[in-house]
Protein backbone atom coordinates (compact mmCIF):
# COMPACT_ATOMS: atom_id res chain seq x y z
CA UNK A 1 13.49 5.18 5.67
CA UNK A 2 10.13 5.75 3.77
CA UNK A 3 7.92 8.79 5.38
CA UNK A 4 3.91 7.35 6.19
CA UNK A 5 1.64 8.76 3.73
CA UNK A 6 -1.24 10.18 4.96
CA UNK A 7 -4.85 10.37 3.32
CA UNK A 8 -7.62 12.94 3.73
CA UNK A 9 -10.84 12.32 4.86
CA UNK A 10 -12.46 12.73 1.72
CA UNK A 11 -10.34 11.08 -0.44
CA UNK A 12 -11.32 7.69 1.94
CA UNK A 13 -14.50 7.97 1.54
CA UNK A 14 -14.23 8.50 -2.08
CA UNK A 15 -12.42 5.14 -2.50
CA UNK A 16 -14.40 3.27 0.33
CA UNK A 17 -17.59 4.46 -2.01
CA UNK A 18 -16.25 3.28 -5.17
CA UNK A 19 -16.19 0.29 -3.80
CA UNK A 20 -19.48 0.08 -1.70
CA UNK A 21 -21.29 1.43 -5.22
CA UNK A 22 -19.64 -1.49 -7.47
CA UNK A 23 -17.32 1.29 -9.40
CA UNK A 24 -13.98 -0.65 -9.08
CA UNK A 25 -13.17 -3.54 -6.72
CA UNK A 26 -11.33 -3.32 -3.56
CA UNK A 27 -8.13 -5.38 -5.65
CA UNK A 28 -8.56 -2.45 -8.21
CA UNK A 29 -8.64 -0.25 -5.40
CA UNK A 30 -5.94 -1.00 -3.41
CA UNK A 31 -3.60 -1.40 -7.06
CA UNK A 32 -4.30 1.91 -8.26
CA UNK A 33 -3.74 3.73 -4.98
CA UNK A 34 -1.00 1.80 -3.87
CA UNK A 35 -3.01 0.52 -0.59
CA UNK A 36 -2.72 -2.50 1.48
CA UNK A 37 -5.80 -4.26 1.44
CA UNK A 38 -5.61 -4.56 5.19
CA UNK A 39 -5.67 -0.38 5.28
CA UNK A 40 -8.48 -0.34 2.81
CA UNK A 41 -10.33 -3.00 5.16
CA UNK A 42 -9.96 -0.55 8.04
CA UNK A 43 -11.00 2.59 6.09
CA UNK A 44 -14.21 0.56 5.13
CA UNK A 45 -15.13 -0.74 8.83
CA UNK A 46 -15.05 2.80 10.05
CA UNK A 47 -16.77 4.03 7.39
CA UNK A 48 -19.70 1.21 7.99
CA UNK A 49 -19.12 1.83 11.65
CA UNK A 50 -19.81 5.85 11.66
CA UNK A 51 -22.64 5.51 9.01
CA UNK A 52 -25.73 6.01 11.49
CA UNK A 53 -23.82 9.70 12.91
CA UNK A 54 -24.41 10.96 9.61
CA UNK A 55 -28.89 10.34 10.20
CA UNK A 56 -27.75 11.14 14.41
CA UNK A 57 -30.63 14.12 15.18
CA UNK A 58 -29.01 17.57 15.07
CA UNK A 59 -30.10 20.74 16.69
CA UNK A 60 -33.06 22.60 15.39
CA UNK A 61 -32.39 25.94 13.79
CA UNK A 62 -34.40 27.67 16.55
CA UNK A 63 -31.35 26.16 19.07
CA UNK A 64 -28.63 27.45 16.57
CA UNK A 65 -30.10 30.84 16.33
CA UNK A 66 -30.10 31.23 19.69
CA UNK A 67 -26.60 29.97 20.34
CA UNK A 68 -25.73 32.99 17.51
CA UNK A 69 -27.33 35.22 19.21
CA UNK A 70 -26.00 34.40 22.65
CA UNK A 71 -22.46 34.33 21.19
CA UNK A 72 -23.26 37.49 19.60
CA UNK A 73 -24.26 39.51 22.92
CA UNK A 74 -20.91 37.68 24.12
CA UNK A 75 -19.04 39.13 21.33
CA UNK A 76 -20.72 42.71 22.22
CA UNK A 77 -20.18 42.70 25.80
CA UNK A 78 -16.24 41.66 25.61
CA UNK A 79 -15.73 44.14 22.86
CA UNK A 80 -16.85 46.88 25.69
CA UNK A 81 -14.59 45.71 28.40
CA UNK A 82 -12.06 45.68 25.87
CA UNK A 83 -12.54 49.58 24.97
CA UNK A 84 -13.03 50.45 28.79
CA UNK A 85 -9.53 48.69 29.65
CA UNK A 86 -8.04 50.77 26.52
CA UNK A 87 -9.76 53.89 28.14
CA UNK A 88 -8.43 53.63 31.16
CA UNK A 89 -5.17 51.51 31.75
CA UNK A 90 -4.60 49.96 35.01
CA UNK A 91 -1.05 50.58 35.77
C-alpha cells in the first residue's frame, strides 16, 4: 500500500501561483508534480477562498507593544515566584 504524500504550505501556493500568473498550465502542473487535477482544483479554491485574510486589518503596533510588554511583566513576575518556591520549599 502506497503512503499519502503530503505538501507544504508553500510549495501550494507556489504551484497554485504559477498557474494564477500564466507560468505553466494547470495540465503542466498537475504532470510535472504528479497531481490529480481534482487536488490541484482544491488547492486553488482555498487559495481564492482565503485571499481577502491576507488584506483582513491586523493589530496596530501600539496593541503589539503592549501585549510585549504585558507578557513581559508576566514573564518577570513568574520568574519571582519561581525563585521564592526554590528559596523556600514547601515540604
Amino acid at each position: 500500500m502506497s503512503k499519502r504524500r503530503t505538501f507544504t504550505s508553500d510549495f501550494k501556493a507556489r504551484v497554485v501561483l504559477e498557474e494564477l500568473t500564466g507560468v505553466k498550465s494547470k495540465a503542466e502542473i498537475c504532470r510535472e508534480h504528479q497531481l490529480k487535477p481534482q487536488v490541484f482544483s482544491r488547492w486553488r479554491a482555498e487559495f481564492l477562498d482565503r485571499a481577502p485574510e491576507i488584506f483582513a486589518t491586523k493589530p496596530s503596533r501600539g496593541d503589539e507593544q503592549e501585549r510585549i510588554a504585558e507578557l513581559e511583566r508576566m514573564v518577570g513576575r513568574l520568574t519571582m515566584q519561581l525563585e521564592a518556591a526554590k528559596k523556600h520549599p514547601t515540604s
